[in-house]
Protein backbone atom coordinates (compact mmCIF):
# COMPACT_ATOMS: atom_id res chain seq x y z
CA UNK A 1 3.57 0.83 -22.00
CA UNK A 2 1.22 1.11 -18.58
CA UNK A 3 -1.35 -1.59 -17.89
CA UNK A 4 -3.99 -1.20 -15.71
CA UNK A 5 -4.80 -4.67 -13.40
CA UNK A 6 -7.90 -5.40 -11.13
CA UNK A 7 -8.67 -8.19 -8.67
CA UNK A 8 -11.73 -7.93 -7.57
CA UNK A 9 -12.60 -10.19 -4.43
CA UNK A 10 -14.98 -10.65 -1.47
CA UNK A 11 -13.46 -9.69 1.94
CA UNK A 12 -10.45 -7.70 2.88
CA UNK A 13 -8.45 -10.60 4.45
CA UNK A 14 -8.49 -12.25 0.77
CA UNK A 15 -8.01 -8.43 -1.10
CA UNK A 16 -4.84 -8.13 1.34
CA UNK A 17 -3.47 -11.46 0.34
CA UNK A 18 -4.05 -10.51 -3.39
CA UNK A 19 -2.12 -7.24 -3.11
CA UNK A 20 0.73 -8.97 -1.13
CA UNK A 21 1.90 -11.39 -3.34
CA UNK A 22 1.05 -9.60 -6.14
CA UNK A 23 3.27 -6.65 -5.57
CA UNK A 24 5.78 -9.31 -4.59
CA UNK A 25 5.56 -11.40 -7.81
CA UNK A 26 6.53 -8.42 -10.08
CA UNK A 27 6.84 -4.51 -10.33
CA UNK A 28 3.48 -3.13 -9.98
CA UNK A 29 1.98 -0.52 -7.77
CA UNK A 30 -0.83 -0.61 -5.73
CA UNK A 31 -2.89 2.42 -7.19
CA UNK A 32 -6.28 2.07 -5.65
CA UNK A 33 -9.07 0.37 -3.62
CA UNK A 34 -12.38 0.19 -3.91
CA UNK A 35 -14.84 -0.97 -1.18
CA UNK A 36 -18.40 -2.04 -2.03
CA UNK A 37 -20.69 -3.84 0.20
CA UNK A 38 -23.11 -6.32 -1.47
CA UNK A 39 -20.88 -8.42 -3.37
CA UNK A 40 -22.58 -11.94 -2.72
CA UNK A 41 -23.88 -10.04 0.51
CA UNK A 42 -20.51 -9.21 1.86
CA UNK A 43 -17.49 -6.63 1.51
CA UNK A 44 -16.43 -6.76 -2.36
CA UNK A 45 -13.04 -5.00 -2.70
CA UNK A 46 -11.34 -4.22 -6.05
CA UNK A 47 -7.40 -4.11 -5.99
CA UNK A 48 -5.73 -1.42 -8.87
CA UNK A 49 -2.28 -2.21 -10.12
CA UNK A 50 -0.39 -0.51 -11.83
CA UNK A 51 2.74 -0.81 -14.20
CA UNK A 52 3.89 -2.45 -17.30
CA UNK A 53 2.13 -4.78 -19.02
CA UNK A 54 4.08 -8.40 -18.40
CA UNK A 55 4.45 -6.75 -14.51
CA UNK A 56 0.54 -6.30 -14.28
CA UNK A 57 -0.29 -10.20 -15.85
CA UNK A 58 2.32 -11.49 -13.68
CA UNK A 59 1.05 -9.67 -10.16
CA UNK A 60 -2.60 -10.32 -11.21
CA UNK A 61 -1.88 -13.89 -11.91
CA UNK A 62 0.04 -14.25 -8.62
CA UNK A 63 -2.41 -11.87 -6.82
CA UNK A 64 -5.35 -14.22 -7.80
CA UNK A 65 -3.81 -17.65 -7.14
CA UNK A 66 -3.23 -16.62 -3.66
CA UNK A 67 -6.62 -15.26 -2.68
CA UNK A 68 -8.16 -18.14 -4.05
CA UNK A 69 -6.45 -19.86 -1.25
CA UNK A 70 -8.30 -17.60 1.38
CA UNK A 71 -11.73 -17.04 0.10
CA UNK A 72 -13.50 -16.29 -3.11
CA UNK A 73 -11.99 -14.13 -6.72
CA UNK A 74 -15.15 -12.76 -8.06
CA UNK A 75 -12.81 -11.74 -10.92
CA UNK A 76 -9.91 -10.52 -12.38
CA UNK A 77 -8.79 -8.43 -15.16
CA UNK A 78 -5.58 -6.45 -16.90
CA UNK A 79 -6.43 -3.70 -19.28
CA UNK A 80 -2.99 -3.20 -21.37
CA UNK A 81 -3.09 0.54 -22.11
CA UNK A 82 -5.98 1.54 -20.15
CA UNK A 83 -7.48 4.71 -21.96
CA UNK A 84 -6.68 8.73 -21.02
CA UNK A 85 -10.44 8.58 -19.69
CA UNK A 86 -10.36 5.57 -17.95
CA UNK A 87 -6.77 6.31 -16.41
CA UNK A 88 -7.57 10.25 -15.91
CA UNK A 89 -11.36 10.61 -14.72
CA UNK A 90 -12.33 6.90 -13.14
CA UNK A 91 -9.38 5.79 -11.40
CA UNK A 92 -8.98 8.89 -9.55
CA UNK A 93 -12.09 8.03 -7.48
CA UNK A 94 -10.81 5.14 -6.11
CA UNK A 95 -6.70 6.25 -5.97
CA UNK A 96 -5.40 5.58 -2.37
CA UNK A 97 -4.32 8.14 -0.27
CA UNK A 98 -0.17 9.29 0.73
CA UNK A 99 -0.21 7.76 4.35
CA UNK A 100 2.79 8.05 6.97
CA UNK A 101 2.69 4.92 9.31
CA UNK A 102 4.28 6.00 12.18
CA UNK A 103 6.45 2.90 14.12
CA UNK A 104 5.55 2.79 17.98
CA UNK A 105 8.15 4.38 18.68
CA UNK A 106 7.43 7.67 16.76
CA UNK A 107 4.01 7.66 18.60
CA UNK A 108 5.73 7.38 22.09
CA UNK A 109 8.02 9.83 21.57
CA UNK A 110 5.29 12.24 20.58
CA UNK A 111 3.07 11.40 23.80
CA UNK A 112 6.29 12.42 26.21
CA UNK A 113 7.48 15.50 24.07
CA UNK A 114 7.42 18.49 26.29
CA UNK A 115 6.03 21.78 24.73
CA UNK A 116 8.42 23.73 22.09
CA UNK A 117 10.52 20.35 21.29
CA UNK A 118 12.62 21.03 24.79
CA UNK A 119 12.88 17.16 25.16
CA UNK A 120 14.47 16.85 21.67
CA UNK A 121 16.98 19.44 22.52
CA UNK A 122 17.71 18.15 25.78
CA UNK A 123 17.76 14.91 24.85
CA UNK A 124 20.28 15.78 21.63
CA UNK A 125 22.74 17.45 23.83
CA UNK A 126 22.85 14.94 26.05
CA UNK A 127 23.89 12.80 23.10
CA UNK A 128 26.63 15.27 22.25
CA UNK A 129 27.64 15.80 25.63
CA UNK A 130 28.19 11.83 26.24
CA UNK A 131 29.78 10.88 22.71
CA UNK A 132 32.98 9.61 23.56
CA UNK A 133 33.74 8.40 20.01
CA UNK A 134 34.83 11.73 18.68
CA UNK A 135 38.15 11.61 17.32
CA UNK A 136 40.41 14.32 19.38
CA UNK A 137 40.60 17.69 17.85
């Protein structure tokens, strides 16, 4: 059985801590954000969860205990077995994107590349070439 669980709060700083220890407290996804400006006259953002239903109490309970510790919960909510609308034509507005965080590294290697991957080539035969841990053939 899927639940659906909001935390709705104002500022991102306190909608970050929500979703951290929520997501650390039980087995939920994050499924969505929503931004609104004008929540007491300042950023209101909504946290979605998703997962089963104990999961979704447990991260929402979590979630809101520790943003109360950084700023304000404007409110909170877990909807057991959200309906096929609800779950199929409102939630898709606010689903999050797939993202690929690349480390520093990743983005440093791209900035030296050389045209056609010739540094990757190069740079893997060198590895081949100076492997000394090969067992004999």
């Amino acid at each position: 059985m899927q639940a659906l669980g909001l935390i709705e709060t104002v500022g991102y700083s306190t909608a970050v801590s929500a979703a951290d220890a929520a997501v650390k407290a039980a087995d939920v996804e994050i499924v969505g954000i929503e931004k609104v400006i004008g929540v007491d006259g300042y950023l209101g953002v909504t946290i979605h969860f998703n997962g089963d239903v104990a999961a979704v109490k447990s991260a929402v309970d979590a979630g809101v205990s520790s943003a109360e510790r950084i700023g304000k919960v404007i409110s909170a909510h877990v909807i057991p077995r959200a309906h096929s609308e609800v779950a199929g034509k409102l939630l898709p507005q606010f689903k999050l994107k797939e993202m690929h965080l690349e480390t520093d590294a990743e983005k440093e290697y791209k900035t030296e590349e050389e045209p056609n991957g010739k540094k990757l080539a190069k740079e893997l035969n060198e590895l081949n070439e100076n492997d000394n841990d090969k067992p004999p053939v």
